[in-house]
Each structure stands twice: as C-alpha cells, then as structure tokens.
C-alpha atoms as a PDB file:
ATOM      1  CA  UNK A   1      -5.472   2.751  -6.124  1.00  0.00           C
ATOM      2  CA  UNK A   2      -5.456  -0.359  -3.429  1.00  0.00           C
ATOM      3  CA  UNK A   3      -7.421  -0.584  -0.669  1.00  0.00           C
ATOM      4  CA  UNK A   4      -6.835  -2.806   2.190  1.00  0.00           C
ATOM      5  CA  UNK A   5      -8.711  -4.222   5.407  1.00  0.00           C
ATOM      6  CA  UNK A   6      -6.294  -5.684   7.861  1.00  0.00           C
ATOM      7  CA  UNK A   7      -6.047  -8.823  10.285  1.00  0.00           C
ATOM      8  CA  UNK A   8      -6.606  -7.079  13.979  1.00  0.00           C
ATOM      9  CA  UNK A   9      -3.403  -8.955  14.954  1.00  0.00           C
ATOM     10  CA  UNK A  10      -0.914 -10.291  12.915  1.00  0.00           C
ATOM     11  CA  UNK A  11       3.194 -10.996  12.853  1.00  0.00           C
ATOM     12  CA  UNK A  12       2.664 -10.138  16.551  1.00  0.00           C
ATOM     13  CA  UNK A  13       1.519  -6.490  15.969  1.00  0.00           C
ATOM     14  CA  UNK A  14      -2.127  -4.857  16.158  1.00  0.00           C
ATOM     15  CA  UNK A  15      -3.925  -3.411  13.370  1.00  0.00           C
ATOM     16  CA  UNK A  16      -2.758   0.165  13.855  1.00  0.00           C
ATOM     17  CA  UNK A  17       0.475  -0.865  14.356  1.00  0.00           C
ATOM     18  CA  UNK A  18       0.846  -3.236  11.004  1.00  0.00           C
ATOM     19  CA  UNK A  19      -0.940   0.409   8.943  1.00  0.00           C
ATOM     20  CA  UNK A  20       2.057   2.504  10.458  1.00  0.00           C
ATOM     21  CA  UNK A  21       4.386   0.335   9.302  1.00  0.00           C
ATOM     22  CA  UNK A  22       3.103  -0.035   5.819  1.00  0.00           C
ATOM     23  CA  UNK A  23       2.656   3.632   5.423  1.00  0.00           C
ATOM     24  CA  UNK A  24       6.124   4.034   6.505  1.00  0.00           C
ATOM     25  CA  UNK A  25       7.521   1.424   3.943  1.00  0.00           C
ATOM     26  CA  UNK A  26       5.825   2.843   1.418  1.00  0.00           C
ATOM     27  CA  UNK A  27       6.239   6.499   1.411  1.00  0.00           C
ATOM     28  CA  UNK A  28      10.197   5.343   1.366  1.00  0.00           C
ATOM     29  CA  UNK A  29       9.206   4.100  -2.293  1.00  0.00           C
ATOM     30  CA  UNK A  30       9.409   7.269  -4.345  1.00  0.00           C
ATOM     31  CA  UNK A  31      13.423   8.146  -3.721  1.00  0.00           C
ATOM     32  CA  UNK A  32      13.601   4.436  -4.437  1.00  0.00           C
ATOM     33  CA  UNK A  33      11.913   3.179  -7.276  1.00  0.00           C
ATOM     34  CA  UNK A  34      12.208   5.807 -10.769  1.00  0.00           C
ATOM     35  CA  UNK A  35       8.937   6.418 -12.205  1.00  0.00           C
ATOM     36  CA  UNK A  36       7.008   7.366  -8.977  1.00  0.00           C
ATOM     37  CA  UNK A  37       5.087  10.407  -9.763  1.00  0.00           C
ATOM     38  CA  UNK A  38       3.502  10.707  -6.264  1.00  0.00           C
ATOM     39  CA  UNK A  39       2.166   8.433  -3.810  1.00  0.00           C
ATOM     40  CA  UNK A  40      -0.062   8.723  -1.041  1.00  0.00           C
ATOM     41  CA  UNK A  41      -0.919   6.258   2.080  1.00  0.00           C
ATOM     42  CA  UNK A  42      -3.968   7.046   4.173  1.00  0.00           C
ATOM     43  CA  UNK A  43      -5.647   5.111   7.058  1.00  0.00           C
ATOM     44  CA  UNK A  44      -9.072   5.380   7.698  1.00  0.00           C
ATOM     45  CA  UNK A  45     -10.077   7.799  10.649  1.00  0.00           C
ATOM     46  CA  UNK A  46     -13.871   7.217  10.792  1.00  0.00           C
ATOM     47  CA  UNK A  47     -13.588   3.244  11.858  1.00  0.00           C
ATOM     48  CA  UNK A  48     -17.248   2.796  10.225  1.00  0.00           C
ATOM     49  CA  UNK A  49     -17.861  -0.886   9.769  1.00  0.00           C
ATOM     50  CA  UNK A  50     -17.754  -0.260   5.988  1.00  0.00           C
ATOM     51  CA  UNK A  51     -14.307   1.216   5.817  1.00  0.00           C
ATOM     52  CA  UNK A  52     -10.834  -0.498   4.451  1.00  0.00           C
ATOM     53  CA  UNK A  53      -8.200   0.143   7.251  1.00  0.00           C
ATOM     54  CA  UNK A  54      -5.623   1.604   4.674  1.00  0.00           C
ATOM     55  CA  UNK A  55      -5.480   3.551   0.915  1.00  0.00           C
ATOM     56  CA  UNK A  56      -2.582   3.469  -1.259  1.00  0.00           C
ATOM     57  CA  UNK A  57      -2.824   6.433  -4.082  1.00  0.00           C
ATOM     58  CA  UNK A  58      -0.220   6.723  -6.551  1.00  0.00           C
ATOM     59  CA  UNK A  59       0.542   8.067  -9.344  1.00  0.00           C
ATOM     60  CA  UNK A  60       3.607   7.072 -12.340  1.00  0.00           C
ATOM     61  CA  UNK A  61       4.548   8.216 -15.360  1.00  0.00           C
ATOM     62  CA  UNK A  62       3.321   6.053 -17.764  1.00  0.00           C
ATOM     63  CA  UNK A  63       2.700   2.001 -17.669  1.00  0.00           C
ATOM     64  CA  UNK A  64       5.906   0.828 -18.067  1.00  0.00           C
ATOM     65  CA  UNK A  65       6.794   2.711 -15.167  1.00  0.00           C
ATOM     66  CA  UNK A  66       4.162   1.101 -12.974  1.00  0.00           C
ATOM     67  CA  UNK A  67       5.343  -2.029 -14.318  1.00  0.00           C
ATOM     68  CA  UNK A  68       8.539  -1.153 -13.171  1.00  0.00           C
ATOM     69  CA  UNK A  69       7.130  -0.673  -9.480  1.00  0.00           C
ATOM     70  CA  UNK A  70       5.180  -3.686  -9.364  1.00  0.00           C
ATOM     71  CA  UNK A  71       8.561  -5.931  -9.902  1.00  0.00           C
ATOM     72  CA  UNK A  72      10.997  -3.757  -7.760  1.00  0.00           C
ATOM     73  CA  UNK A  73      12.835  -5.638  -5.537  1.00  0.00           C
ATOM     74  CA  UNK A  74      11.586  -2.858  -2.286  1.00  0.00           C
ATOM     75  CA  UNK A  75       8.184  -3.031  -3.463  1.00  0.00           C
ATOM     76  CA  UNK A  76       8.013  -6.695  -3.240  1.00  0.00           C
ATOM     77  CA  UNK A  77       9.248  -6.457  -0.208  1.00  0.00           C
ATOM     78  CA  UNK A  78       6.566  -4.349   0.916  1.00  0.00           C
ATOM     79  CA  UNK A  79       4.111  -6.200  -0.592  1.00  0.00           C
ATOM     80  CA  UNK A  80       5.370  -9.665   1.313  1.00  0.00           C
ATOM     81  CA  UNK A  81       4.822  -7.874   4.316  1.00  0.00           C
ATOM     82  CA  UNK A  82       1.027  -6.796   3.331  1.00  0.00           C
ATOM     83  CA  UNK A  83       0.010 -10.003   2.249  1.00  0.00           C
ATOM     84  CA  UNK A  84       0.867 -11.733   5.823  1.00  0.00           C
ATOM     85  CA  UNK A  85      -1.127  -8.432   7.277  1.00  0.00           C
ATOM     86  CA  UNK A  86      -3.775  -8.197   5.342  1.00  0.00           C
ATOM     87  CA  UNK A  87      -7.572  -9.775   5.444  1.00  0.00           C
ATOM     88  CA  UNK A  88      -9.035  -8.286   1.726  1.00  0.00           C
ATOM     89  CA  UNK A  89      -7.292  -6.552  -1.120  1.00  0.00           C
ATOM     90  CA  UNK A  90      -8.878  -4.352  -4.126  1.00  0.00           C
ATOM     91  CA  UNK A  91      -7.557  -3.188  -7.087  1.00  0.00           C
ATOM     92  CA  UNK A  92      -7.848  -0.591  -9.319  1.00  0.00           C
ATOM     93  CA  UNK A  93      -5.355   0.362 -12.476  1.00  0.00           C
ATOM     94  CA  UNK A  94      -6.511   3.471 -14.772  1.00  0.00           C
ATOM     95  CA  UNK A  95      -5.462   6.099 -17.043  1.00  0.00           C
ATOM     96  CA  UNK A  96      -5.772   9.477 -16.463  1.00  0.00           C
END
C-alpha cells in the first residue's frame, strides 16, 4: 500500500491532473509487469485536510514478484514521474 499527497502544481500540471495521470500509468502495469495479482489506484473524494491525494493497492504473488515490480523498467518510470509530483510518500509492505 502507498499513499501519496501531491504538489498543487507541478511539471506544469495541477494536482488533479498529475493523480489522473498516475492512475493511468499505473493501471497499464498489470499486462506489463508478470507477477501483478491486482492493483488498485484511488484518489481521495472527501478533500478533508487529513487526506493523501492518491492510494496505490496492490497485490503480487509472492516477494520475489514484488521485487520484480519494484525494478521494472515501466515501473521506474512511473515512479520518476511521482517523485517530481509528489509532496509526502508512505509505505507499507505486508503479508497476507
């Protein structure tokens, strides 16, 4: 699970616009990168002060295929482009 709160402008597009794109890029993972069990990209609808701007849910077969997502080359890429978006970033890894 990731959560992210975004920069209200940044590479020249708004908030809303930069958590479109990112949803877009990736939903596109799962045909690409083996391993995906399912994946699911939300953005927050109530706007309360407290909220992150965007969710990232996903699920993979085991570790190694995680591992395998984290150094795809169209992950990374995805990645680059939340880092220059982003303000704050959290984590979390578990086992089901």
């Amino acid at each position: 699970m990731v959560l992210w709160k975004l920069k209200e402008q940044a590479e020249g597009r708004s908030k809303v616009e930069n958590a479109k794109m990112i949803k877009v890029q990736l939903e596109a993972l799962p045909g690409l990168v083996p391993g995906i069990r399912r994946l699911d990209v939300g953005a927050d609808v109530l706007k309360d002060g407290s909220s992150w701007d965007l969710c990232l849910i996903a699920e993979f077969d085991d570790l190694e295929a995680l591992k395998r997502y984290q150094d795809h080359p169209e992950h990374k890429r995805v990645a680059e482009l939340v880092v220059r978006v982003r303000d704050q970033r959290a984590v979390v890894d578990y086992m089901v």
